[in-house]
C-alpha atoms as a PDB file:
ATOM      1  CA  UNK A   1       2.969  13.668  12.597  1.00  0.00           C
ATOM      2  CA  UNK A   2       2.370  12.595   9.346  1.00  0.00           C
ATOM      3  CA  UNK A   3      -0.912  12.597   7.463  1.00  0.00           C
ATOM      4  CA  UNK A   4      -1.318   9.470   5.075  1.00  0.00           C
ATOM      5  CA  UNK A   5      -3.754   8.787   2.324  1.00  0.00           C
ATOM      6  CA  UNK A   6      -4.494   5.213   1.476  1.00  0.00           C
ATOM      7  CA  UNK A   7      -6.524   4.133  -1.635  1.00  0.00           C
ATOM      8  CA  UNK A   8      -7.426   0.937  -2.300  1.00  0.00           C
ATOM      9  CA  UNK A   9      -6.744  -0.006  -5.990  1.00  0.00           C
ATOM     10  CA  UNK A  10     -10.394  -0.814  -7.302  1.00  0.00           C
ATOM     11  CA  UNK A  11     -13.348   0.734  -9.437  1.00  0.00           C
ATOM     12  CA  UNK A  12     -15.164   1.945  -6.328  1.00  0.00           C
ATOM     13  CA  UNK A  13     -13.886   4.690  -3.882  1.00  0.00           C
ATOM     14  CA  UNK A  14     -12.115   2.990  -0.983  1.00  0.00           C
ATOM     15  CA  UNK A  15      -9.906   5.605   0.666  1.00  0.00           C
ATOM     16  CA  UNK A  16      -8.897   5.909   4.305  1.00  0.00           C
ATOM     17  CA  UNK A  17      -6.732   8.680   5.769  1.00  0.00           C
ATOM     18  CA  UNK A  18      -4.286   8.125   8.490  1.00  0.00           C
ATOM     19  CA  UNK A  19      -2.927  10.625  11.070  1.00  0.00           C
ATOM     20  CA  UNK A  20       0.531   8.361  12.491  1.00  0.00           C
ATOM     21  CA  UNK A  21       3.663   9.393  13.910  1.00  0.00           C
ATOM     22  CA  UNK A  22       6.228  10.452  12.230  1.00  0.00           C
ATOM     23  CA  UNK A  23       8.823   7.931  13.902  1.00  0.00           C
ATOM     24  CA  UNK A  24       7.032   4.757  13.531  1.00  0.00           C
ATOM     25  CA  UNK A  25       8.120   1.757  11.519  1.00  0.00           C
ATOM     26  CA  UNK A  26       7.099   0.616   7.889  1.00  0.00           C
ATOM     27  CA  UNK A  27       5.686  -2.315  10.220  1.00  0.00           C
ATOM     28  CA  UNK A  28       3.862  -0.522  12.160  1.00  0.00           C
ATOM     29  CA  UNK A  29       2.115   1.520   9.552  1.00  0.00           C
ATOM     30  CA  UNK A  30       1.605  -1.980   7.363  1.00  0.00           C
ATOM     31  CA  UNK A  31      -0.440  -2.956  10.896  1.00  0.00           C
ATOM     32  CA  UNK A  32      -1.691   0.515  10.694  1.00  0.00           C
ATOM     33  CA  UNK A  33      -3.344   0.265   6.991  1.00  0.00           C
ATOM     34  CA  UNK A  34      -4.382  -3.358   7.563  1.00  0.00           C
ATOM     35  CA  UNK A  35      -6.536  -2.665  10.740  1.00  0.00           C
ATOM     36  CA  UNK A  36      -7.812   0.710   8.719  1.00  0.00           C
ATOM     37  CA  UNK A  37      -9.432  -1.655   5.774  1.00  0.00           C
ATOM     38  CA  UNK A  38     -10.591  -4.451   8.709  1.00  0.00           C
ATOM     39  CA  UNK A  39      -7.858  -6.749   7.983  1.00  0.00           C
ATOM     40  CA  UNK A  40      -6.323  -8.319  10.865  1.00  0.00           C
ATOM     41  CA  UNK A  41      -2.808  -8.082   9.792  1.00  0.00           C
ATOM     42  CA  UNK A  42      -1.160 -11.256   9.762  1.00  0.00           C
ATOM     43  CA  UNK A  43      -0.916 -11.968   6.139  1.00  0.00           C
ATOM     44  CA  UNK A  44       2.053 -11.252   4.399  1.00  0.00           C
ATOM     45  CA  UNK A  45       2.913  -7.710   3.348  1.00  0.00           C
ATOM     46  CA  UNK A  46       5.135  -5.456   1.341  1.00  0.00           C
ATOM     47  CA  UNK A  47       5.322  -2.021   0.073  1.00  0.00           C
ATOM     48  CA  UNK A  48       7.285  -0.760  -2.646  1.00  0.00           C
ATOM     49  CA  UNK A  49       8.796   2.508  -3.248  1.00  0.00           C
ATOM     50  CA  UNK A  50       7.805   4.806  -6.215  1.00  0.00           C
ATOM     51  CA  UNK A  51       7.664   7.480  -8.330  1.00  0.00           C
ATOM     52  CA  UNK A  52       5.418  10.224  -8.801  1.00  0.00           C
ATOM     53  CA  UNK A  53       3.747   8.313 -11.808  1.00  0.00           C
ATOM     54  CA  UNK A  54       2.945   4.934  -8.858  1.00  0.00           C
ATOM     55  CA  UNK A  55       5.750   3.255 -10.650  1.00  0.00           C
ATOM     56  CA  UNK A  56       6.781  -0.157  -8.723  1.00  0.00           C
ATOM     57  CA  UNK A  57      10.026  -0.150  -7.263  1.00  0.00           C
ATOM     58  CA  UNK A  58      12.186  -1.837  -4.868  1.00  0.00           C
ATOM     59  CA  UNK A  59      10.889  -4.105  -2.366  1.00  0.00           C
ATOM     60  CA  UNK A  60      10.568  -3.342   1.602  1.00  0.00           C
ATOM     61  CA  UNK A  61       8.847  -6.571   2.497  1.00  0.00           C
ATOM     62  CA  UNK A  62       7.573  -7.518   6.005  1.00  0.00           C
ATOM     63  CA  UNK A  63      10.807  -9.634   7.306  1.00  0.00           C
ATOM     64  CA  UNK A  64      14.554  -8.989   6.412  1.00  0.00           C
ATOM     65  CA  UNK A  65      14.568 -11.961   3.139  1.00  0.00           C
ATOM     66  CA  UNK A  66      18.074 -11.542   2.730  1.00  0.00           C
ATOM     67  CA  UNK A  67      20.175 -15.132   3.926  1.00  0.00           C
ATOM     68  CA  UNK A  68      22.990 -13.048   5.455  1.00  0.00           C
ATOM     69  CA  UNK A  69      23.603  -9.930   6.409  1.00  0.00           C
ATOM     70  CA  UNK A  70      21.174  -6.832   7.082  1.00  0.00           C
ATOM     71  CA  UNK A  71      18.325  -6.956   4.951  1.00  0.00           C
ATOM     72  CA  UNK A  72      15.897  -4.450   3.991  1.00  0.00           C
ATOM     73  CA  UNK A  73      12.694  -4.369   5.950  1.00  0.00           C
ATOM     74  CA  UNK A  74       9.556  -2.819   7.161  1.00  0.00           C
ATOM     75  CA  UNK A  75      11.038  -3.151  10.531  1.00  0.00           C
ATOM     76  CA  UNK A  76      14.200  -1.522   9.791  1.00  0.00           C
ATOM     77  CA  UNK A  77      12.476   1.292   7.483  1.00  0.00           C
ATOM     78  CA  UNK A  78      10.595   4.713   9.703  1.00  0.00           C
ATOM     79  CA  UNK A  79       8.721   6.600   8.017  1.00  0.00           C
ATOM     80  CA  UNK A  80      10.380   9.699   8.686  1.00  0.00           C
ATOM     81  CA  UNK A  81      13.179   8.743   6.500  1.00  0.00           C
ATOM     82  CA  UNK A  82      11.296   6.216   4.198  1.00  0.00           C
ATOM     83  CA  UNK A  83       8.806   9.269   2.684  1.00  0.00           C
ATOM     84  CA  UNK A  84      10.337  12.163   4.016  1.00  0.00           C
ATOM     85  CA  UNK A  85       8.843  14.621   2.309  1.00  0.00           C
ATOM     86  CA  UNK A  86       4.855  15.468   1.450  1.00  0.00           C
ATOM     87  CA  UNK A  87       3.448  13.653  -1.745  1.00  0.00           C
ATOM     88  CA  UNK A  88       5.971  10.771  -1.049  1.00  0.00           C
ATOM     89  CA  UNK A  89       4.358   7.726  -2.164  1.00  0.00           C
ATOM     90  CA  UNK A  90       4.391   3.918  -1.825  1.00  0.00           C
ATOM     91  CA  UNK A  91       2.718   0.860  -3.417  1.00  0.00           C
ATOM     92  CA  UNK A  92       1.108  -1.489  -0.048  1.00  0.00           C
ATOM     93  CA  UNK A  93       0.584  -5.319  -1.103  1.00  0.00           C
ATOM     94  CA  UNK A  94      -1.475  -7.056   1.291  1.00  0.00           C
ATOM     95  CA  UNK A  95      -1.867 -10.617   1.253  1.00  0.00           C
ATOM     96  CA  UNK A  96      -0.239 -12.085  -1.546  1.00  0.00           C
ATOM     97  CA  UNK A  97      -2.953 -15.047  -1.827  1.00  0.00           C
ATOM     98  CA  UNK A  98      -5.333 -12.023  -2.848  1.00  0.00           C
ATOM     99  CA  UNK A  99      -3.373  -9.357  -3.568  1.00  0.00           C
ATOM    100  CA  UNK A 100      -5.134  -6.157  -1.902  1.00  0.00           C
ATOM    101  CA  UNK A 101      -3.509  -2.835  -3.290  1.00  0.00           C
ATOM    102  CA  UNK A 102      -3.234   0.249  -1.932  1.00  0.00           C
ATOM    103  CA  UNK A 103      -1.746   3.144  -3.266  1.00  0.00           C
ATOM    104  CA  UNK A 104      -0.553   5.097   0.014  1.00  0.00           C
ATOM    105  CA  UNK A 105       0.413   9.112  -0.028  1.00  0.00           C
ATOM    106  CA  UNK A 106       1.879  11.473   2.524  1.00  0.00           C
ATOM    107  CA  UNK A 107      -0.668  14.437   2.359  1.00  0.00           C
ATOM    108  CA  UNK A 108       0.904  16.380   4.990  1.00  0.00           C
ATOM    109  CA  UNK A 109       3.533  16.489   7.427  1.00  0.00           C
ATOM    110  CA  UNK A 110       3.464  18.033  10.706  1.00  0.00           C
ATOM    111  CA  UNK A 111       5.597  18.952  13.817  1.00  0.00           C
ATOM    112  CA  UNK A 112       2.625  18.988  16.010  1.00  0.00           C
ATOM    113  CA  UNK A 113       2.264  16.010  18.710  1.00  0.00           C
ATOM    114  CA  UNK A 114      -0.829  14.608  18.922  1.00  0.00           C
ATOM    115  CA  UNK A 115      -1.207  12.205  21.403  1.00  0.00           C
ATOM    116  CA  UNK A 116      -3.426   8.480  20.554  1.00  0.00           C
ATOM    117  CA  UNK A 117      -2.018   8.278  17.034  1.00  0.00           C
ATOM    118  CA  UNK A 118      -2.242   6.224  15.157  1.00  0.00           C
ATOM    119  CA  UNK A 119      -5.942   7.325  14.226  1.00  0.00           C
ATOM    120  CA  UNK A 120      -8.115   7.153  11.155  1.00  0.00           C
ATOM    121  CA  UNK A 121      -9.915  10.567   9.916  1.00  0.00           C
ATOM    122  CA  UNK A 122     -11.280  10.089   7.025  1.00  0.00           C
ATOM    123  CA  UNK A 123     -13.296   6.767   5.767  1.00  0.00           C
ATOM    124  CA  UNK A 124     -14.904   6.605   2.311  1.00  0.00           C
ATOM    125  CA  UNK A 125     -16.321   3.275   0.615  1.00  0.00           C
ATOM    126  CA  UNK A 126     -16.288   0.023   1.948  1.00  0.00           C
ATOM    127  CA  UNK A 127     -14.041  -2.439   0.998  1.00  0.00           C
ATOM    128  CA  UNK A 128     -15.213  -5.386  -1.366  1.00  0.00           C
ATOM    129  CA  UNK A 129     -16.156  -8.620  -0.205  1.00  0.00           C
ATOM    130  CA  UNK A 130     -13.207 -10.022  -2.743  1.00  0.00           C
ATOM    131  CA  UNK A 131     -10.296  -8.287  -3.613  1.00  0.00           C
ATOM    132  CA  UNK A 132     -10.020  -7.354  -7.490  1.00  0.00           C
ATOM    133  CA  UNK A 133      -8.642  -9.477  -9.885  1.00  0.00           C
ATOM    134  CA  UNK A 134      -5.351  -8.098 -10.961  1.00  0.00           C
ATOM    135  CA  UNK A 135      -3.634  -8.326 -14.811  1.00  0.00           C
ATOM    136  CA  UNK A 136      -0.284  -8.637 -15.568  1.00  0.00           C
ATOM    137  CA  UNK A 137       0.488  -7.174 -18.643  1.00  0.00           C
ATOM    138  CA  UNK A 138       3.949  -6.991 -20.627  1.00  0.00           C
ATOM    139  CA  UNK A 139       5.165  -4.422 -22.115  1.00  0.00           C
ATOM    140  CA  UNK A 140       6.158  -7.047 -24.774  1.00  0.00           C
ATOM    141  CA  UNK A 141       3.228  -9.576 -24.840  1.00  0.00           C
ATOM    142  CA  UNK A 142       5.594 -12.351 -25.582  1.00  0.00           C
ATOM    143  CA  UNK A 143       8.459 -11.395 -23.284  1.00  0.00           C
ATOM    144  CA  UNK A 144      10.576 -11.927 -26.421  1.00  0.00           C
ATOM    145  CA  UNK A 145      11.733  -8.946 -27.123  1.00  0.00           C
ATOM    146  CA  UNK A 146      15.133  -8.770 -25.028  1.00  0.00           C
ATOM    147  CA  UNK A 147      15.861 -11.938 -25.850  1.00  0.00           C
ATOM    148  CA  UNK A 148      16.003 -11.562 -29.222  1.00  0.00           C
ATOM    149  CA  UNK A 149      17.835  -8.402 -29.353  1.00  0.00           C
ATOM    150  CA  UNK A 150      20.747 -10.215 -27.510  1.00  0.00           C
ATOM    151  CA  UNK A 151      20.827 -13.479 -29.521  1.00  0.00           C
ATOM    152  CA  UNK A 152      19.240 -13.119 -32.321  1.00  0.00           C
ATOM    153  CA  UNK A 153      15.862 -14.832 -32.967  1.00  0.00           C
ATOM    154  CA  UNK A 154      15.193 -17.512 -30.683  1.00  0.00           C
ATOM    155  CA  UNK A 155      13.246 -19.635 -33.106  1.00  0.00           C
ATOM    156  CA  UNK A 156      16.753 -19.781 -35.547  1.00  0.00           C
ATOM    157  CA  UNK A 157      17.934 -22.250 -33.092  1.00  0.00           C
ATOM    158  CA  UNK A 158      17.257 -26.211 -33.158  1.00  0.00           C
ATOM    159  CA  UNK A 159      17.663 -26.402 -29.333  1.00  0.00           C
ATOM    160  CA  UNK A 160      17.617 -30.275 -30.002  1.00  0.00           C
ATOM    161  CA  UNK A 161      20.991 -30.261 -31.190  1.00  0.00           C
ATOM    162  CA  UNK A 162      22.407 -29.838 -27.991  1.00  0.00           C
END
C-alpha cells in the first residue's frame, strides 16, 4: 500500500493524500488523482519522472505514442516499480488545454492490505475555479545560446543568399 501526496501547483494550499495499492497502474492512479481534485478523468494526461529538486523528465503519457513497437505508458508503468521507494516523486499534467499540475510524492510505503483502496485521507483547499496560468521561461531568453556556440553567430549569415 502506498501512501501518495498530491499538490496542486498554485498559490493556495490544494493538497490531497492518497492511500492506493501498491500494484496498480500509472493509469489507474492518473484516474485516481483526477477523481481526488473532481475531475472526471477523460482529458488527456501525463506524468513525468523526476528528481528530488521536481525536475521534469521523461514522459509516461496516457497511451503508448510510439508508431511501432512497445511504447512507454501509464498503462504499462505500476507503481510499485515506477516510484519504488518513499519520497519518489512525479510531475502529473492534467488536461493539456489547461494545464493542471500536480506535484505527486510517495510519503510512505506499506505491506499492510487494506481493503477499498483506492481512498482519499487527507483533503486541504479547494481547487480553483481556473487552473493557473503557467510561464515558460528559458534558461536563455532568446533560445540563442546553443545555436550560436555551434555555428557561430546566427546574425553573421545573409540567409538570402541561399
Amino acid at each position: 500500500m502506498y501512501k501518495i501526496r498530491v499538490i496542486l501547483d498554485t498559490k493556495e494550499d490544494v493538497i490531497r493524500t492518497l492511500l492506493v495499492d501498491s500494484n496498480i497502474n500509472l493509469e489507474k492512479l492518473h484516474l485516481t488523482i483526477a477523481k481526488s481534485f473532481g475531475f472526471k478523468g477523460q482529458e488527456m494526461a501525463s506524468f513525468y519522472r523526476t528528481d528530488e529538486e521536481w525536475t521534469q523528465g521523461e514522459e509516461i503519457p496516457l497511451f503508448n505514442m510510439e508508431e511501432i513497437g512497445e511504447g512507454i505508458s501509464m498503462q504499462t508503468c505500476i507503481l510499485n516499480t515506477s516510484l519504488p521507494e518513499e519520497n519518489d516523486k512525479l510531475i502529473y499534467v492534467y488536461d493539456f488545454l489547461k494545464m493542471w499540475t500536480f506535484y505527486v510524492e510517495v510519503i510512505e510505503i506499506s505491506s499492510e492490505e487494506k481493503p477499498g483502496l483506492p481512498l482519499i485521507i487527507l483533503t486541504v483547499g479547494e481547487i480553483p475555479a481556473e487552473a493557473p496560468e503557467k510561464e515558460f521561461v528559458s534558461e536563455d531568453p532568446e533560445g540563442t545560446d546553443d545555436i550560436d556556440d555551434e555555428y557561430g553567430h546566427y546574425d553573421d549569415y545573409d540567409f538570402n543568399e541561399y
